[in-house]
C-alpha atoms as a PDB file:
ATOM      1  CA  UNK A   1      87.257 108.379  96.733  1.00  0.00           C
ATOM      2  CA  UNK A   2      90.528 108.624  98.411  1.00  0.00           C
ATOM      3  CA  UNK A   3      89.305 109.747 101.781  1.00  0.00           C
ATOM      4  CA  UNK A   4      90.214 108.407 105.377  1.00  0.00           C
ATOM      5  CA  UNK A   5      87.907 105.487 106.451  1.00  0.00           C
ATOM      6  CA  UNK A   6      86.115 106.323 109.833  1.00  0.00           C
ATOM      7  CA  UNK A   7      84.784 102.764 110.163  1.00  0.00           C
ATOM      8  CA  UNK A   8      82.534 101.475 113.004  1.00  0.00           C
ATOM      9  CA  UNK A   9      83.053  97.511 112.811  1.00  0.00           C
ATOM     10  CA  UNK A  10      85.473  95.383 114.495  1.00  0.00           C
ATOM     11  CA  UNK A  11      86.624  92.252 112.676  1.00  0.00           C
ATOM     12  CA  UNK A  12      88.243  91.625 109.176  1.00  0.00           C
ATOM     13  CA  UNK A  13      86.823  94.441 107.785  1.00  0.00           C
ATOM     14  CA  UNK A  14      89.156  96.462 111.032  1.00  0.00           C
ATOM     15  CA  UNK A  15      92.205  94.278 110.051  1.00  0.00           C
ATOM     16  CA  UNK A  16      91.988  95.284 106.513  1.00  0.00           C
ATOM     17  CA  UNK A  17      91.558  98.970 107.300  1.00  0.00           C
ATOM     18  CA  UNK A  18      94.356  98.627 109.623  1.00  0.00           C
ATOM     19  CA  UNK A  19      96.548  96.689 107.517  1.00  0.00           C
ATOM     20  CA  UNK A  20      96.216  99.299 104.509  1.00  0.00           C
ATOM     21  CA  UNK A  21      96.735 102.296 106.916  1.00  0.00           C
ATOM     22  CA  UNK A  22      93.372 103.275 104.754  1.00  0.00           C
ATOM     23  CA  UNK A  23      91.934 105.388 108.092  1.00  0.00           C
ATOM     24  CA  UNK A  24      90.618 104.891 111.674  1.00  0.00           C
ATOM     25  CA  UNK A  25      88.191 102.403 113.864  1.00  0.00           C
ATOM     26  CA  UNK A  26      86.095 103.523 116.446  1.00  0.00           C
ATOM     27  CA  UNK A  27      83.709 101.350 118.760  1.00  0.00           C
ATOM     28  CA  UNK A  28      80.425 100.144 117.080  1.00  0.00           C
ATOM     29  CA  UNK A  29      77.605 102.375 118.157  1.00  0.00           C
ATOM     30  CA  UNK A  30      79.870 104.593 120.618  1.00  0.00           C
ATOM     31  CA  UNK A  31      79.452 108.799 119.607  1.00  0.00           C
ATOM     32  CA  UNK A  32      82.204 109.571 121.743  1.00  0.00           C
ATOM     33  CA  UNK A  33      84.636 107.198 120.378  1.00  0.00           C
ATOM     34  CA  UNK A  34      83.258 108.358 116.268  1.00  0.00           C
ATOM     35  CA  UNK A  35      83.968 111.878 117.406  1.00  0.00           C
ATOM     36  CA  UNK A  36      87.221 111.160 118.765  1.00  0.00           C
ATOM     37  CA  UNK A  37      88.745 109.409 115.488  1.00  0.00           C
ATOM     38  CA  UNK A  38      86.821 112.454 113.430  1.00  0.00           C
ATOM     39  CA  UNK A  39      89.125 114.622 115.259  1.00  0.00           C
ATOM     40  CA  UNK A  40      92.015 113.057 115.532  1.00  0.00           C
ATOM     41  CA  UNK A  41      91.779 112.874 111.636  1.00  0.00           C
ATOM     42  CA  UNK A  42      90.739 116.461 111.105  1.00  0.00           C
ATOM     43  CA  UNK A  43      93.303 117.934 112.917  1.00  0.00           C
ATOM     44  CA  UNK A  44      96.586 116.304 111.907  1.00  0.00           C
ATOM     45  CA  UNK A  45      96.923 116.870 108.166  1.00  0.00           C
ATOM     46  CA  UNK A  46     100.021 114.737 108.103  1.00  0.00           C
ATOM     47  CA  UNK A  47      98.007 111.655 109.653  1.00  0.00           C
ATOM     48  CA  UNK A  48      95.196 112.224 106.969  1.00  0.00           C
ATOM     49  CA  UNK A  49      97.239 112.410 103.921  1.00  0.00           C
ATOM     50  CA  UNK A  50      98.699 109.265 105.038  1.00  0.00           C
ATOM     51  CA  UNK A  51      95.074 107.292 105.155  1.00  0.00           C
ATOM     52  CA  UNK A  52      94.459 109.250 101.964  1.00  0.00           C
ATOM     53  CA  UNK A  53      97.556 106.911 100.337  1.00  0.00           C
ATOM     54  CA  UNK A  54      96.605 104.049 102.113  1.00  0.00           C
ATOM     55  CA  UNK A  55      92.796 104.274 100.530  1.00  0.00           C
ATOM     56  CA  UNK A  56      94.613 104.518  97.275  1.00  0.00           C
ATOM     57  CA  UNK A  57      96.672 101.514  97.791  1.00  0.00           C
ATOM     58  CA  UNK A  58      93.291  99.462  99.547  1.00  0.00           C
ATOM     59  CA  UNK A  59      91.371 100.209  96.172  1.00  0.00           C
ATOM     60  CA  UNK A  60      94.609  99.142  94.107  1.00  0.00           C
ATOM     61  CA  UNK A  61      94.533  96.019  95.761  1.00  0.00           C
ATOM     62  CA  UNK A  62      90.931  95.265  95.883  1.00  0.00           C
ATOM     63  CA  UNK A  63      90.456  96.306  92.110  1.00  0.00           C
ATOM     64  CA  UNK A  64      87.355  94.091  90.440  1.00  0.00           C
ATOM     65  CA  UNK A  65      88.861  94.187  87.043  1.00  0.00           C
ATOM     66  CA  UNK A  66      92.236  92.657  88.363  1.00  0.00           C
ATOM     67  CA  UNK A  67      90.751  90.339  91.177  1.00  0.00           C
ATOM     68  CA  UNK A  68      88.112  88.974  88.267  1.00  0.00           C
ATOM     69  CA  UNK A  69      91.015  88.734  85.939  1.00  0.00           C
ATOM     70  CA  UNK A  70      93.267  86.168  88.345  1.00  0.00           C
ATOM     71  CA  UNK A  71      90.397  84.686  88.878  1.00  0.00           C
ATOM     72  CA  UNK A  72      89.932  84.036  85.537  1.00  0.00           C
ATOM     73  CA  UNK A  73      93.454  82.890  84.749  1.00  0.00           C
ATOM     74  CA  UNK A  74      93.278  80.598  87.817  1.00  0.00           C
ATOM     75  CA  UNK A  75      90.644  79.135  86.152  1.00  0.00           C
ATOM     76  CA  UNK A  76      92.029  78.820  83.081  1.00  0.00           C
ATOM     77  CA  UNK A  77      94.843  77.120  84.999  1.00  0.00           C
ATOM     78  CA  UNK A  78      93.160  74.594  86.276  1.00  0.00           C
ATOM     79  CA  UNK A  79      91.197  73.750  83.087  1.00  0.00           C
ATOM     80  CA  UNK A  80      94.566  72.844  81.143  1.00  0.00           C
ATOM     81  CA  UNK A  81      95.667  70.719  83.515  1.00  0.00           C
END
């Protein structure tokens, strides 16, 4: 959907949002700290069009079709051996 990540988790699913630049954490359950990242991403256009290309890289590298397909070939791998 290519839109910043507002995510309320800590844990991998925080690393990998982090890692991919894909948007912001806040604290689980906390409405101050939700409204705080909502802003900080609404008001600096430059800071959301960057989690906009890291969303689009994320989904590149969690793509189904290519995660099934070396998968697949690792299998396939193995199998020959």
């Amino acid at each position: 959907m290519q839109k910043p990540i507002l995510l309320g988790v800590e844990g991998e699913s925080q690393k990998l949002i982090e890692e991919f630049n894909a948007g912001l954490c806040f604290e689980p359950e906390n409405e101050n700290d939700f409204i705080q990242k909502l802003m900080i991403v609404k008001n600096n256009s430059k800071l959301y069009e960057e989690y906009v290309l890291g969303c689009k890289n994320f989904a590149a590298h969690h793509d189904r079709k290519k995660l099934a397909e070396e998968m697949y070939n690792l299998l396939i791998s193995i199998k020959t051996k």
